[in-house]
PDB file of N, CA and C in Angstrom:
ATOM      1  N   UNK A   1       0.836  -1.186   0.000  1.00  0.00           N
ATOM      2  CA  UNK A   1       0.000   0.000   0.000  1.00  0.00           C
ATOM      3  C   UNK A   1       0.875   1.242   0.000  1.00  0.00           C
ATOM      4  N   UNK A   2       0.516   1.955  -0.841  1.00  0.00           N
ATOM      5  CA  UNK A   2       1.125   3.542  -0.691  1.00  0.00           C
ATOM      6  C   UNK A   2       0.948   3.948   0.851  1.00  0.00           C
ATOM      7  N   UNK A   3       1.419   5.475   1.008  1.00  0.00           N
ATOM      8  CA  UNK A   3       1.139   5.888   1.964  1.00  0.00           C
ATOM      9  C   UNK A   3      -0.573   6.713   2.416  1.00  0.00           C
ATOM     10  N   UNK A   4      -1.159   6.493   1.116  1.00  0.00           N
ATOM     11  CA  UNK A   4      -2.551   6.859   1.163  1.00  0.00           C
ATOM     12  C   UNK A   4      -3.586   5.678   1.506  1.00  0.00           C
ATOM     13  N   UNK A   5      -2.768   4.526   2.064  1.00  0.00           N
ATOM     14  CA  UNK A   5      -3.446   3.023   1.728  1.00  0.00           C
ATOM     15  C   UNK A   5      -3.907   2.680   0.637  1.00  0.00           C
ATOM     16  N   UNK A   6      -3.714   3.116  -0.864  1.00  0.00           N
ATOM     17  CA  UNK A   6      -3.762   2.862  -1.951  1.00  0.00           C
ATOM     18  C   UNK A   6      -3.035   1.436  -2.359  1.00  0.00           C
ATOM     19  N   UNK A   7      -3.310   0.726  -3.266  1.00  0.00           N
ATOM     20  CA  UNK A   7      -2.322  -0.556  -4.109  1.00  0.00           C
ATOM     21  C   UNK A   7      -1.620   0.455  -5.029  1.00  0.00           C
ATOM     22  N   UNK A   8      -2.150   1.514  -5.689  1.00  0.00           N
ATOM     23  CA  UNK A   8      -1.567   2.263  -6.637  1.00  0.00           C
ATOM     24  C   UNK A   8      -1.122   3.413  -6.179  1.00  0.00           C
ATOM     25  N   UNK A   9      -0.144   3.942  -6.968  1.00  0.00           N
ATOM     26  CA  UNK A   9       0.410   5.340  -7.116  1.00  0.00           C
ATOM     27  C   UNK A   9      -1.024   5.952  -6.481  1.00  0.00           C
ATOM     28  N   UNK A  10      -0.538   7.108  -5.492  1.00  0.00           N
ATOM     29  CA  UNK A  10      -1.423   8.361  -5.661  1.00  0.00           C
ATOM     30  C   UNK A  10      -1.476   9.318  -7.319  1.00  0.00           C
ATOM     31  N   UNK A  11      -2.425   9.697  -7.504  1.00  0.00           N
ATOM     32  CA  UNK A  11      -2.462  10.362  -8.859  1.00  0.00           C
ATOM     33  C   UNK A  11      -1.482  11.636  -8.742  1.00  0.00           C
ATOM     34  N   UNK A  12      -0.374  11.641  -9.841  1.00  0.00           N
ATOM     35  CA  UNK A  12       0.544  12.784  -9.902  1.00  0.00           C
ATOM     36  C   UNK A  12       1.621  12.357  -9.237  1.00  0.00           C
ATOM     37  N   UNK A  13       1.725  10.877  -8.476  1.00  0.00           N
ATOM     38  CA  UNK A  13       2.918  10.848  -8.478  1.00  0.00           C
ATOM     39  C   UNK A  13       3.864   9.824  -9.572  1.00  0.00           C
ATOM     40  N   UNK A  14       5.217  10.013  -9.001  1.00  0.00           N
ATOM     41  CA  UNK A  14       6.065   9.920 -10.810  1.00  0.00           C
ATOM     42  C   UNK A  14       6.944   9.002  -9.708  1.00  0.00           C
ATOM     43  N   UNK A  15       7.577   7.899 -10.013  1.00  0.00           N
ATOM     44  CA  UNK A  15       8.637   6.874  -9.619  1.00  0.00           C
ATOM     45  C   UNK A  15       8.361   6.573  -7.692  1.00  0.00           C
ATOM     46  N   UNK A  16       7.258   6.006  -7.174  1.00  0.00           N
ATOM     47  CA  UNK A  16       7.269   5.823  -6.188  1.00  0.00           C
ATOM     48  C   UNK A  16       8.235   5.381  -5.726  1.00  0.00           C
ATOM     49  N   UNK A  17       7.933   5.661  -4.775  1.00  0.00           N
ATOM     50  CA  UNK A  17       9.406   4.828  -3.506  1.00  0.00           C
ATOM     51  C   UNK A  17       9.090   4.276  -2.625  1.00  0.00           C
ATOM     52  N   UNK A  18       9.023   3.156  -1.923  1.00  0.00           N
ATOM     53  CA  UNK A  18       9.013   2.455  -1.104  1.00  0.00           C
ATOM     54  C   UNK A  18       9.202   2.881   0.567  1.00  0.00           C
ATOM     55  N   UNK A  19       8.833   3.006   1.177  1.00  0.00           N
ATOM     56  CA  UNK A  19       8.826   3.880   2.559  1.00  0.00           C
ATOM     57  C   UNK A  19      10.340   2.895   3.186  1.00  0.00           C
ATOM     58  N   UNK A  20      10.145   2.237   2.586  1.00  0.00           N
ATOM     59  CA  UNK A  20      11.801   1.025   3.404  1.00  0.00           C
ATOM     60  C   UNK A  20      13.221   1.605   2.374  1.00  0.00           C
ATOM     61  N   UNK A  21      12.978   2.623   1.648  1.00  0.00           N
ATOM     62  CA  UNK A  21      14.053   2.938   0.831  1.00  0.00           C
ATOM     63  C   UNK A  21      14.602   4.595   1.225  1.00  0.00           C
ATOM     64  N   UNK A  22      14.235   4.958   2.391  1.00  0.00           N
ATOM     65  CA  UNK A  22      14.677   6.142   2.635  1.00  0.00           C
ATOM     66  C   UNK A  22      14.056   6.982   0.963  1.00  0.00           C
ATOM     67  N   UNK A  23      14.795   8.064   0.885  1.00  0.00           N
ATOM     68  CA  UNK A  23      14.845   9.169   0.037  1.00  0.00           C
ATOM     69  C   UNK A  23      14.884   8.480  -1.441  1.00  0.00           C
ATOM     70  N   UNK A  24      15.183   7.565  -1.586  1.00  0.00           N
ATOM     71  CA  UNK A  24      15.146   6.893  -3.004  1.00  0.00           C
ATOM     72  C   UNK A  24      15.525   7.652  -4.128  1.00  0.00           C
ATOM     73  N   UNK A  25      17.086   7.647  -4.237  1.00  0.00           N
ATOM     74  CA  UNK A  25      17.176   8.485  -5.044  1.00  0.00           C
ATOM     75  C   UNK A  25      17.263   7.565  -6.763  1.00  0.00           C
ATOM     76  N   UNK A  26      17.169   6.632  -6.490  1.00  0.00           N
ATOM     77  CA  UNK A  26      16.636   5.927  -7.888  1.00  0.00           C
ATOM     78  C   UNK A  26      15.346   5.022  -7.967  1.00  0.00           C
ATOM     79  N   UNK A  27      14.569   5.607  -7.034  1.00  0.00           N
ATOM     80  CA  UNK A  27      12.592   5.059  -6.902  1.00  0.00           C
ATOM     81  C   UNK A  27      13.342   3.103  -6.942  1.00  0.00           C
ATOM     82  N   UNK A  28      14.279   2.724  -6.289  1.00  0.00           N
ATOM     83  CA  UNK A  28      14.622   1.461  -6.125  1.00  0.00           C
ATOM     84  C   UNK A  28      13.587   0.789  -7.189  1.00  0.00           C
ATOM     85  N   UNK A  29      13.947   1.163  -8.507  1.00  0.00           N
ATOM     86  CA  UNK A  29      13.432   0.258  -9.657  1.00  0.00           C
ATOM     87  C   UNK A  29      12.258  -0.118  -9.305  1.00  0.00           C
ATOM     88  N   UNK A  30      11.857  -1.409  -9.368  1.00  0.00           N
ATOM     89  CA  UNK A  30      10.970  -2.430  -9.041  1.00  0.00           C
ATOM     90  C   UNK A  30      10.867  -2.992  -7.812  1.00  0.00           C
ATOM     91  N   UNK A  31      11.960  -2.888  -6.745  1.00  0.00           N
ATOM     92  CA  UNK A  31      11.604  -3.866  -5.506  1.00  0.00           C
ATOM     93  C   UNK A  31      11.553  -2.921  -4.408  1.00  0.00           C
ATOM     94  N   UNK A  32      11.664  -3.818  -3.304  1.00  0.00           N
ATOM     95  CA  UNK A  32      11.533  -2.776  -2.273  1.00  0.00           C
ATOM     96  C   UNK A  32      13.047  -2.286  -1.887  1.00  0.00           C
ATOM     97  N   UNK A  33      13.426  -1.931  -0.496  1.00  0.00           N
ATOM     98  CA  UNK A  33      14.542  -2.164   0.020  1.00  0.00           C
ATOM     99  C   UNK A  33      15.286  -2.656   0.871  1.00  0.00           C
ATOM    100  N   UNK A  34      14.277  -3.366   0.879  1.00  0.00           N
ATOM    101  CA  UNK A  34      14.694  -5.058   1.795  1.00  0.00           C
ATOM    102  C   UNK A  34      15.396  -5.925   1.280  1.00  0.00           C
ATOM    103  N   UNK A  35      15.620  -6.442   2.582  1.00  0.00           N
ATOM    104  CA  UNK A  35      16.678  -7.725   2.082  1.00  0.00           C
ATOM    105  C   UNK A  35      15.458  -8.920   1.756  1.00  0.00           C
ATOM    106  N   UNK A  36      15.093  -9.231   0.435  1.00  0.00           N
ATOM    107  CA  UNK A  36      13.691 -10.046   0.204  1.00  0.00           C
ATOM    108  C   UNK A  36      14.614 -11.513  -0.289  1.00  0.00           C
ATOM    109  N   UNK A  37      15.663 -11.832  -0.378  1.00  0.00           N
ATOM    110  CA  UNK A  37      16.449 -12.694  -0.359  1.00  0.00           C
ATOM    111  C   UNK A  37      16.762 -13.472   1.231  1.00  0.00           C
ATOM    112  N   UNK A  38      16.929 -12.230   2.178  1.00  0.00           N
ATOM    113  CA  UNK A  38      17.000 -13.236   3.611  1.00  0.00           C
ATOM    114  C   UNK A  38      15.836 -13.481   3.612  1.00  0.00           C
ATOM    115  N   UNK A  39      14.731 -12.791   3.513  1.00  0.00           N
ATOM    116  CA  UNK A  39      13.056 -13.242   4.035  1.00  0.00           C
ATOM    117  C   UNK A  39      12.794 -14.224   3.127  1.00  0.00           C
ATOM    118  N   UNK A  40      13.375 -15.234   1.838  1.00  0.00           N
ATOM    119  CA  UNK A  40      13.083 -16.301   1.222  1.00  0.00           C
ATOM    120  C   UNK A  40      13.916 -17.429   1.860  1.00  0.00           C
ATOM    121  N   UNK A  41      15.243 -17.152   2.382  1.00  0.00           N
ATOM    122  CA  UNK A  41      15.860 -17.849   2.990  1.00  0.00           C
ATOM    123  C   UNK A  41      15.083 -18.329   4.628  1.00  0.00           C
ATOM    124  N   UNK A  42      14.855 -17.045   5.204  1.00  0.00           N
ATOM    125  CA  UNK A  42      14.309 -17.623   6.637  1.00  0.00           C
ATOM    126  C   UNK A  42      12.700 -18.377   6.478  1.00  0.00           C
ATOM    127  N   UNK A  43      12.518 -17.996   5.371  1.00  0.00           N
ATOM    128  CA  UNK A  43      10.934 -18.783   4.744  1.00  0.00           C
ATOM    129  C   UNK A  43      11.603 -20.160   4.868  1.00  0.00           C
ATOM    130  N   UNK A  44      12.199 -20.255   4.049  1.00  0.00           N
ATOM    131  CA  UNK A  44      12.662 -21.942   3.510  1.00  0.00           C
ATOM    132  C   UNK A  44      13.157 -22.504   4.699  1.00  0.00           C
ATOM    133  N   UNK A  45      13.904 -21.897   5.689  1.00  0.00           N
ATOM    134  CA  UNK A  45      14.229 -22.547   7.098  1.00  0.00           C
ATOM    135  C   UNK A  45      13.219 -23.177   7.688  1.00  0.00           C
ATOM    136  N   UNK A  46      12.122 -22.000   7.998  1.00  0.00           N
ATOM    137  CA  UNK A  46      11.062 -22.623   8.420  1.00  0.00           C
ATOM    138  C   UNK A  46      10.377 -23.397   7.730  1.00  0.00           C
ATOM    139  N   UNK A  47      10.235 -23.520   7.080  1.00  0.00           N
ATOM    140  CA  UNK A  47       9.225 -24.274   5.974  1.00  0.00           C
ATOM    141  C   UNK A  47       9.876 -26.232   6.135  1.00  0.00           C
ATOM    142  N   UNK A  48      11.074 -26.038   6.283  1.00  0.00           N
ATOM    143  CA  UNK A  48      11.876 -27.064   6.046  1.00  0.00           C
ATOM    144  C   UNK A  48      12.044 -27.631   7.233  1.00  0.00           C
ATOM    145  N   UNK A  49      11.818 -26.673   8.124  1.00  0.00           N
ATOM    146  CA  UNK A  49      12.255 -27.119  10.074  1.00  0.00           C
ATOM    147  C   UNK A  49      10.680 -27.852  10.467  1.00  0.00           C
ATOM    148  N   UNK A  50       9.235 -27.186   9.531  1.00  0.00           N
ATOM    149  CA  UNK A  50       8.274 -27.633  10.354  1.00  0.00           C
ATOM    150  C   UNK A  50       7.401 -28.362   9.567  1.00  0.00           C
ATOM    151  N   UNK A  51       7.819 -28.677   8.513  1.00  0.00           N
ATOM    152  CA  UNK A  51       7.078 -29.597   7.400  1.00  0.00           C
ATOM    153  C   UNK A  51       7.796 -30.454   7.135  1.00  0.00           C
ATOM    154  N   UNK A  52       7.286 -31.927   6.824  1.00  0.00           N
ATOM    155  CA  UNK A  52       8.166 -32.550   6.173  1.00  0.00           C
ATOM    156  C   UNK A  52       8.274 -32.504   4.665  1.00  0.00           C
ATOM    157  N   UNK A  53       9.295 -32.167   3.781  1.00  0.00           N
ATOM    158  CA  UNK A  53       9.284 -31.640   2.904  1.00  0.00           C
ATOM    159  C   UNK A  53      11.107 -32.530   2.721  1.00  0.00           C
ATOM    160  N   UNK A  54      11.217 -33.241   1.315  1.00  0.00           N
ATOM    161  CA  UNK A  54      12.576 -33.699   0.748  1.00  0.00           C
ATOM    162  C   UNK A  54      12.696 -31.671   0.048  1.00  0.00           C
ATOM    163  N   UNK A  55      14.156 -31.872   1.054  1.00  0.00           N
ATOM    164  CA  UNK A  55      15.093 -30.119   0.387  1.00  0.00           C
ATOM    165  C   UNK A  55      15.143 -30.422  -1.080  1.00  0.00           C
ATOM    166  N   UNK A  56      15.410 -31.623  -1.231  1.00  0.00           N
ATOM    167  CA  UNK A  56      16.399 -31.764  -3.018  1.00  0.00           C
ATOM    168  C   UNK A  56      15.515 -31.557  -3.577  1.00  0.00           C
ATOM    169  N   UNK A  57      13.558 -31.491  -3.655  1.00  0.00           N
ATOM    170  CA  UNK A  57      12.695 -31.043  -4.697  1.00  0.00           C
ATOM    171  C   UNK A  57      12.261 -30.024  -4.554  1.00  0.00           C
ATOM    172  N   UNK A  58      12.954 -28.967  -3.945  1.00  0.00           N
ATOM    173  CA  UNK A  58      12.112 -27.345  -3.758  1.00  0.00           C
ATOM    174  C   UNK A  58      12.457 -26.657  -4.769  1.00  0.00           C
ATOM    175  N   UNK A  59      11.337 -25.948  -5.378  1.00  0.00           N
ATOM    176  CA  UNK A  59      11.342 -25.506  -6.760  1.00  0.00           C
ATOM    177  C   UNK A  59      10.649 -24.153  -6.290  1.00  0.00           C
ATOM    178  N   UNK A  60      11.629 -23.122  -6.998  1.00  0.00           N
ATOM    179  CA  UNK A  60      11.058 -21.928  -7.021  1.00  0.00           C
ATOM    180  C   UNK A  60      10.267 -21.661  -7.930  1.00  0.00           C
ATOM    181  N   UNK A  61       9.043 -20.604  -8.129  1.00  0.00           N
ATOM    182  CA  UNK A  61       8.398 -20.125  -8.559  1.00  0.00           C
ATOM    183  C   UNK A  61       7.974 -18.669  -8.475  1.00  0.00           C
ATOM    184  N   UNK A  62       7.592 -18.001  -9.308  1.00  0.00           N
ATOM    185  CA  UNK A  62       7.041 -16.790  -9.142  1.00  0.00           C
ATOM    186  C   UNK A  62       6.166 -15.943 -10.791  1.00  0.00           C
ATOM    187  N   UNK A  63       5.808 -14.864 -10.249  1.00  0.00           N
ATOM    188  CA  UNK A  63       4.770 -14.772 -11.636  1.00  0.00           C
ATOM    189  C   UNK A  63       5.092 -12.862 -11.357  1.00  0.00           C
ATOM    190  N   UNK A  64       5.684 -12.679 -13.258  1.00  0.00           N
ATOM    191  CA  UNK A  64       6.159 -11.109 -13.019  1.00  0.00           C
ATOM    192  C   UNK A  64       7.101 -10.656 -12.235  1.00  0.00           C
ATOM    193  N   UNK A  65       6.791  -9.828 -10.947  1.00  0.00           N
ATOM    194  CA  UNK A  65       7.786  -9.291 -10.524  1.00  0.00           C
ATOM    195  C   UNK A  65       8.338 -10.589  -9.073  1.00  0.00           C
ATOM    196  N   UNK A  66       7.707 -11.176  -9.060  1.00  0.00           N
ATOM    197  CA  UNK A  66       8.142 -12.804  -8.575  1.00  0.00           C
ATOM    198  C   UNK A  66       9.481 -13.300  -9.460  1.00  0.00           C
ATOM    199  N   UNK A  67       8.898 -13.408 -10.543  1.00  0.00           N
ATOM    200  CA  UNK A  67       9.811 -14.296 -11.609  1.00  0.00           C
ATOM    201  C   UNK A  67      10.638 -13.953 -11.383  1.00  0.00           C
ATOM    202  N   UNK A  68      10.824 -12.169 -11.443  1.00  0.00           N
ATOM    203  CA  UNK A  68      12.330 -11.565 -11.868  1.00  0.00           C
ATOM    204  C   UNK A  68      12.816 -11.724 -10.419  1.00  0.00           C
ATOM    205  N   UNK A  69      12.453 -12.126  -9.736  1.00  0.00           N
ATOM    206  CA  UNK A  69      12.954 -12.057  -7.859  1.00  0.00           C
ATOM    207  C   UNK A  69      13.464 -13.777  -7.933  1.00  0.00           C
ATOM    208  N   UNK A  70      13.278 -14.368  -8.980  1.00  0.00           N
ATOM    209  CA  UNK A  70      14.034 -15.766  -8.904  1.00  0.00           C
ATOM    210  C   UNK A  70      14.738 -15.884  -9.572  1.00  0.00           C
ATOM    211  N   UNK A  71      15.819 -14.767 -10.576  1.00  0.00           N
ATOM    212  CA  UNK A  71      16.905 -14.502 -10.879  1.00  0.00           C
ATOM    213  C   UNK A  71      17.996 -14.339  -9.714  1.00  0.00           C
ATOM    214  N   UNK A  72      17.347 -13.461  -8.663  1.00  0.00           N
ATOM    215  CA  UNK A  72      18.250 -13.119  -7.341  1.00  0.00           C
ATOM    216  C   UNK A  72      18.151 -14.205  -6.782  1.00  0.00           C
ATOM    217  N   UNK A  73      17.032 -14.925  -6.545  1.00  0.00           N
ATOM    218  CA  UNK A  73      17.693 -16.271  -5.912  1.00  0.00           C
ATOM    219  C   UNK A  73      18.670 -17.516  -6.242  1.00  0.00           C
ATOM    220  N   UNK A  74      18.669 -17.540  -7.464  1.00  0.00           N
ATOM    221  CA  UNK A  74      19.522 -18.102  -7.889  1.00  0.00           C
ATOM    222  C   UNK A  74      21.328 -17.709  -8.188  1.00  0.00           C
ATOM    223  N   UNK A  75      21.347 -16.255  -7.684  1.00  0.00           N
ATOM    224  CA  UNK A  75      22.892 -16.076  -8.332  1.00  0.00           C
ATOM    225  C   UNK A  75      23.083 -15.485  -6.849  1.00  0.00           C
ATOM    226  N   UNK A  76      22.009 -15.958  -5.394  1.00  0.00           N
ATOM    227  CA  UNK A  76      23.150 -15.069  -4.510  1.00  0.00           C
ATOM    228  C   UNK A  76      23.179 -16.193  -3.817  1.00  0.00           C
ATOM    229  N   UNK A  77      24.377 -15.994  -3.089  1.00  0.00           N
ATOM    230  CA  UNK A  77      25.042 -17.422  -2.408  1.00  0.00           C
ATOM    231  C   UNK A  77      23.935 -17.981  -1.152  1.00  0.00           C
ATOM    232  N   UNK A  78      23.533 -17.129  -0.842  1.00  0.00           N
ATOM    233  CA  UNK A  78      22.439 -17.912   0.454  1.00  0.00           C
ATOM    234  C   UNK A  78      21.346 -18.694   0.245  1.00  0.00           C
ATOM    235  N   UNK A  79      21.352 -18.600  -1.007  1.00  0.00           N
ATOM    236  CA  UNK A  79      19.608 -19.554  -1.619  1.00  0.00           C
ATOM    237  C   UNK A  79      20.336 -20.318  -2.764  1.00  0.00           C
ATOM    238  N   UNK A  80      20.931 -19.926  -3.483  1.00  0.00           N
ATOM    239  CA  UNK A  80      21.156 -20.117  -4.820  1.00  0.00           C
ATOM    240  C   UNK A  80      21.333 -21.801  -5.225  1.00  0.00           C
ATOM    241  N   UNK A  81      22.070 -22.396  -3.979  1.00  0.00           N
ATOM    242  CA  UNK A  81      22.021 -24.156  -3.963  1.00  0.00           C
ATOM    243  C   UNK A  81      21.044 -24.711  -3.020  1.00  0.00           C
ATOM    244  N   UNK A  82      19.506 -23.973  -2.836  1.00  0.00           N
ATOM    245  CA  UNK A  82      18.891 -24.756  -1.713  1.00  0.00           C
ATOM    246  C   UNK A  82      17.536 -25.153  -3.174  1.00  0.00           C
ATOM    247  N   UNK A  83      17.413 -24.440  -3.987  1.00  0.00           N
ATOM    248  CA  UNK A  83      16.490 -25.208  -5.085  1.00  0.00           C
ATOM    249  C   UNK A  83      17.266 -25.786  -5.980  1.00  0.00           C
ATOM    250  N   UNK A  84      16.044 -26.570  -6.438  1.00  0.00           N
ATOM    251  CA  UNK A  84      16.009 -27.670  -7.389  1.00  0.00           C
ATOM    252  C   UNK A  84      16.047 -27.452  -8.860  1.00  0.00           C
ATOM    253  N   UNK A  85      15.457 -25.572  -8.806  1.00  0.00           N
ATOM    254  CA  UNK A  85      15.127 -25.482 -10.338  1.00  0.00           C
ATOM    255  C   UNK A  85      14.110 -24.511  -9.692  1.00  0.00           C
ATOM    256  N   UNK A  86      14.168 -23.226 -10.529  1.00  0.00           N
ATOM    257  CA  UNK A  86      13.251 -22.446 -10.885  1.00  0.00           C
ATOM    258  C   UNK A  86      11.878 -22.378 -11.869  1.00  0.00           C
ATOM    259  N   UNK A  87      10.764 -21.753 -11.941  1.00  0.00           N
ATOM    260  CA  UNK A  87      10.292 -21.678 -13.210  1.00  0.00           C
ATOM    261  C   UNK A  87       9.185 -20.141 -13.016  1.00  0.00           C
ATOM    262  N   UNK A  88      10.157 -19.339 -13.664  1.00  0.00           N
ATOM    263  CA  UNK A  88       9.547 -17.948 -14.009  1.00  0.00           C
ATOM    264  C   UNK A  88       8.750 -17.885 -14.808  1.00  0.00           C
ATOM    265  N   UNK A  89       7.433 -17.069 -14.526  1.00  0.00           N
ATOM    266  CA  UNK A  89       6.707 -17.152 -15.681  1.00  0.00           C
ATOM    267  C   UNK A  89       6.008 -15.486 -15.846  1.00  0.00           C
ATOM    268  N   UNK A  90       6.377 -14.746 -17.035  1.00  0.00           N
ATOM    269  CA  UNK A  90       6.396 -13.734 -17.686  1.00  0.00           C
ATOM    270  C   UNK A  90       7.180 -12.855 -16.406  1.00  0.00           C
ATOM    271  N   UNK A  91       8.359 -12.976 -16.275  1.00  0.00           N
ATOM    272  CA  UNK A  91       9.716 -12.583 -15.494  1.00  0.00           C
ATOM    273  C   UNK A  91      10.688 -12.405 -16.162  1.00  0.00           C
ATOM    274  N   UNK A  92      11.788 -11.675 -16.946  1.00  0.00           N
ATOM    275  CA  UNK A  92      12.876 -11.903 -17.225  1.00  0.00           C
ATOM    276  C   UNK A  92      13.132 -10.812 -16.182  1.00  0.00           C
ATOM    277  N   UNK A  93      15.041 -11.039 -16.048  1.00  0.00           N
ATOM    278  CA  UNK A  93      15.701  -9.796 -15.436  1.00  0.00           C
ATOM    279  C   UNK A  93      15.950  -8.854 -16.010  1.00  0.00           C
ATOM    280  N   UNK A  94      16.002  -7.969 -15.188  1.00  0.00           N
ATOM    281  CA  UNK A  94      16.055  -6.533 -15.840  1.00  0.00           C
ATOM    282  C   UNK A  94      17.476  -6.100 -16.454  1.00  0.00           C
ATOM    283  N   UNK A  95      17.856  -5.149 -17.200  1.00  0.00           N
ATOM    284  CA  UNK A  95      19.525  -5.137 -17.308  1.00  0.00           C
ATOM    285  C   UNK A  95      20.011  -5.140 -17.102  1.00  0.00           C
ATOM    286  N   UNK A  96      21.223  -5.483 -16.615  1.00  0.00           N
ATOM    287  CA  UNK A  96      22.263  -5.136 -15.116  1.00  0.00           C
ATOM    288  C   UNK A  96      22.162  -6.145 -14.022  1.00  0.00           C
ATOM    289  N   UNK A  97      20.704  -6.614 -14.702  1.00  0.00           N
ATOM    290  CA  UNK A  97      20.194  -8.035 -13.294  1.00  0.00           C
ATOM    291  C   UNK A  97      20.511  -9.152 -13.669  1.00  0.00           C
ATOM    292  N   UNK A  98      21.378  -9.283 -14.650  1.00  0.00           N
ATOM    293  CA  UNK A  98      21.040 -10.802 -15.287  1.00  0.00           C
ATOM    294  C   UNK A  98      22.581 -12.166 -14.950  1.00  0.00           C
ATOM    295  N   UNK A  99      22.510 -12.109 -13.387  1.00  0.00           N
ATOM    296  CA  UNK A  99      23.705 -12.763 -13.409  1.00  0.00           C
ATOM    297  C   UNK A  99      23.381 -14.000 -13.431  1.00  0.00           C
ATOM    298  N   UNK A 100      24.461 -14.938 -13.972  1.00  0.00           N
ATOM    299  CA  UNK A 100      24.246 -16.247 -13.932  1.00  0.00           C
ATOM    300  C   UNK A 100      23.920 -17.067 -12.669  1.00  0.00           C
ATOM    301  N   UNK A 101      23.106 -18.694 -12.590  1.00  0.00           N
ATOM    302  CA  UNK A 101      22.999 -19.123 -11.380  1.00  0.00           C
ATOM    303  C   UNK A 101      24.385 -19.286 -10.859  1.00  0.00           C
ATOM    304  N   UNK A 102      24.563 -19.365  -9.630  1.00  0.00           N
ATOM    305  CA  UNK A 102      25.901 -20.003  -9.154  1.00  0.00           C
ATOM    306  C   UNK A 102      26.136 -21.555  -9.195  1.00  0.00           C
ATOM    307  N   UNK A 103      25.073 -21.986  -8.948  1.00  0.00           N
ATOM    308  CA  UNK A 103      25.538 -23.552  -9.043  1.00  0.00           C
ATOM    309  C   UNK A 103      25.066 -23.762 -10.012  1.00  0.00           C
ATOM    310  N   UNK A 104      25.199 -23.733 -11.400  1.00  0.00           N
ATOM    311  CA  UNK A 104      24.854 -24.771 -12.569  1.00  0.00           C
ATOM    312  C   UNK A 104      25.396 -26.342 -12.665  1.00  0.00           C
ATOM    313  N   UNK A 105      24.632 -27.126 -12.975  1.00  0.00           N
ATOM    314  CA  UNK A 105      23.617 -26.761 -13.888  1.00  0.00           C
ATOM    315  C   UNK A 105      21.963 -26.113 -12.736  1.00  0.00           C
ATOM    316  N   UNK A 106      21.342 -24.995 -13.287  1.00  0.00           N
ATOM    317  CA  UNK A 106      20.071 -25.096 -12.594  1.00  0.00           C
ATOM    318  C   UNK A 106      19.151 -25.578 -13.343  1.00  0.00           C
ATOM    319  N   UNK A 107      18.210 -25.830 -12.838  1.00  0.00           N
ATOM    320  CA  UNK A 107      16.766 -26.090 -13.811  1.00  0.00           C
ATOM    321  C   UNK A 107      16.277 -24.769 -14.006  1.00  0.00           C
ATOM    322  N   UNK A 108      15.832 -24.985 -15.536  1.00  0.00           N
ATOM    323  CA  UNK A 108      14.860 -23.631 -15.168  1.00  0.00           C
ATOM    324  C   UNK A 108      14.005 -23.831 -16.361  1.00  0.00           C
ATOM    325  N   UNK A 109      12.439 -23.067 -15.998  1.00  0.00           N
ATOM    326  CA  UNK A 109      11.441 -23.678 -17.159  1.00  0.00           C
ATOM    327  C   UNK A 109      10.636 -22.322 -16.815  1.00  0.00           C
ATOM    328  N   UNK A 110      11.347 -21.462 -18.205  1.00  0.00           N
ATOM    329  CA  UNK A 110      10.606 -20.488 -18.057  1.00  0.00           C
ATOM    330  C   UNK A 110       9.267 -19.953 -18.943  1.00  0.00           C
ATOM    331  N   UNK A 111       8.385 -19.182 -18.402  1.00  0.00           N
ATOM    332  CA  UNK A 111       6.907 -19.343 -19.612  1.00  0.00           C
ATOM    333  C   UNK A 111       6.872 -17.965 -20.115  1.00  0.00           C
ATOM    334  N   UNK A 112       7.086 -17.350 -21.057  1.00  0.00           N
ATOM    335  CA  UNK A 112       7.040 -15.912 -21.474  1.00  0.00           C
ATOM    336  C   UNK A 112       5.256 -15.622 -23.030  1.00  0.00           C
ATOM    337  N   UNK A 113       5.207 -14.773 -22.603  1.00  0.00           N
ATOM    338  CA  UNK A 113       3.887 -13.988 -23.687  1.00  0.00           C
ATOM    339  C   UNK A 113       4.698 -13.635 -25.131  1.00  0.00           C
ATOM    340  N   UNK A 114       4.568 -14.263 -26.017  1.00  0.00           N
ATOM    341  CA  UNK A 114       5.224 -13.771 -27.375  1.00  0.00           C
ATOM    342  C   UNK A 114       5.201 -12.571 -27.582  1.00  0.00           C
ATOM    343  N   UNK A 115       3.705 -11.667 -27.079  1.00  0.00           N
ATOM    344  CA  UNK A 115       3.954 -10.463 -27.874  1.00  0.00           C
ATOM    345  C   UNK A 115       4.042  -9.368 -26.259  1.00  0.00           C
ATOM    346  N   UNK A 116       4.737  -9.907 -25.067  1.00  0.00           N
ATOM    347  CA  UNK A 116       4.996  -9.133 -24.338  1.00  0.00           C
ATOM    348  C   UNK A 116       6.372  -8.819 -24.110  1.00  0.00           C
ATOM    349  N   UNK A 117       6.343  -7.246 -24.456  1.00  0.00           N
ATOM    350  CA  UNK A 117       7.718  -6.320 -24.403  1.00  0.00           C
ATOM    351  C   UNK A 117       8.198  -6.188 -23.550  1.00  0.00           C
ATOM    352  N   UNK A 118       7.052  -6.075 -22.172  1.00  0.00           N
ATOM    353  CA  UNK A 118       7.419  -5.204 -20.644  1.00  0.00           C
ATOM    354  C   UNK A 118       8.001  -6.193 -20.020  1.00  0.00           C
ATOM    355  N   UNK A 119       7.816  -7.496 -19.498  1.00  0.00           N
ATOM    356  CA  UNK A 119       8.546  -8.415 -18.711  1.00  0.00           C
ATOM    357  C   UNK A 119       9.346  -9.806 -19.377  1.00  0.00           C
TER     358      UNK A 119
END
């Protein structure tokens, strides 16, 4: 929510910012300014500490700005060898975002819109 409790922009404003990004002097792109990489990691702790769940088949997922958030999981060292394989769907990374997984080989099965430009 904005700061108006809105899902959207207030009208007239131009590159929101995230209230967790201080002054934002680059409207932090697309995410917030959190660390949303530890909060997938301490997810999967728990998830793994109180379910029974085999680690070797956890498969990431996400949809849009998800997808592109399972590029970062895969190329930063704290998550990057706890899945099995990703599968983004209408996600690519953005420019500058596009580092390789660290542990290859990864899985990955991604689903994209032929005639979509934006993601």
């Amino acid at each position: 929510l904005d700061p108006t409790g809105s899902l959207f922009d207030p009208p007239g404003t131009k590159g929101y910012c995230y209230a967790s990004c201080g002054t934002c002097d680059d409207a932090c792109w697309w995410t917030t300014c959190e660390d949303s990489v530890a909060q997938a990691a301490a997810l999967l702790d728990e998830l793994l500490g109180d379910v029974c769940v085999d680690a070797s088949r956890v498969f990431a997922t996400g949809v849009s700005n998800g997808a592109i958030f399972l590029y970062e999981l895969a190329s930063d060292p704290r998550t990057a060898g706890r899945f099995a394989g990703y599968a983004p769907v209408v996600g690519s990374p953005h420019a500058g975002f596009n580092a390789p997984p660290l542990h290859p080989p990864a899985a990955f099965f991604g689903v994209w819109g032929e005639l979509d430009t934006t993601v």
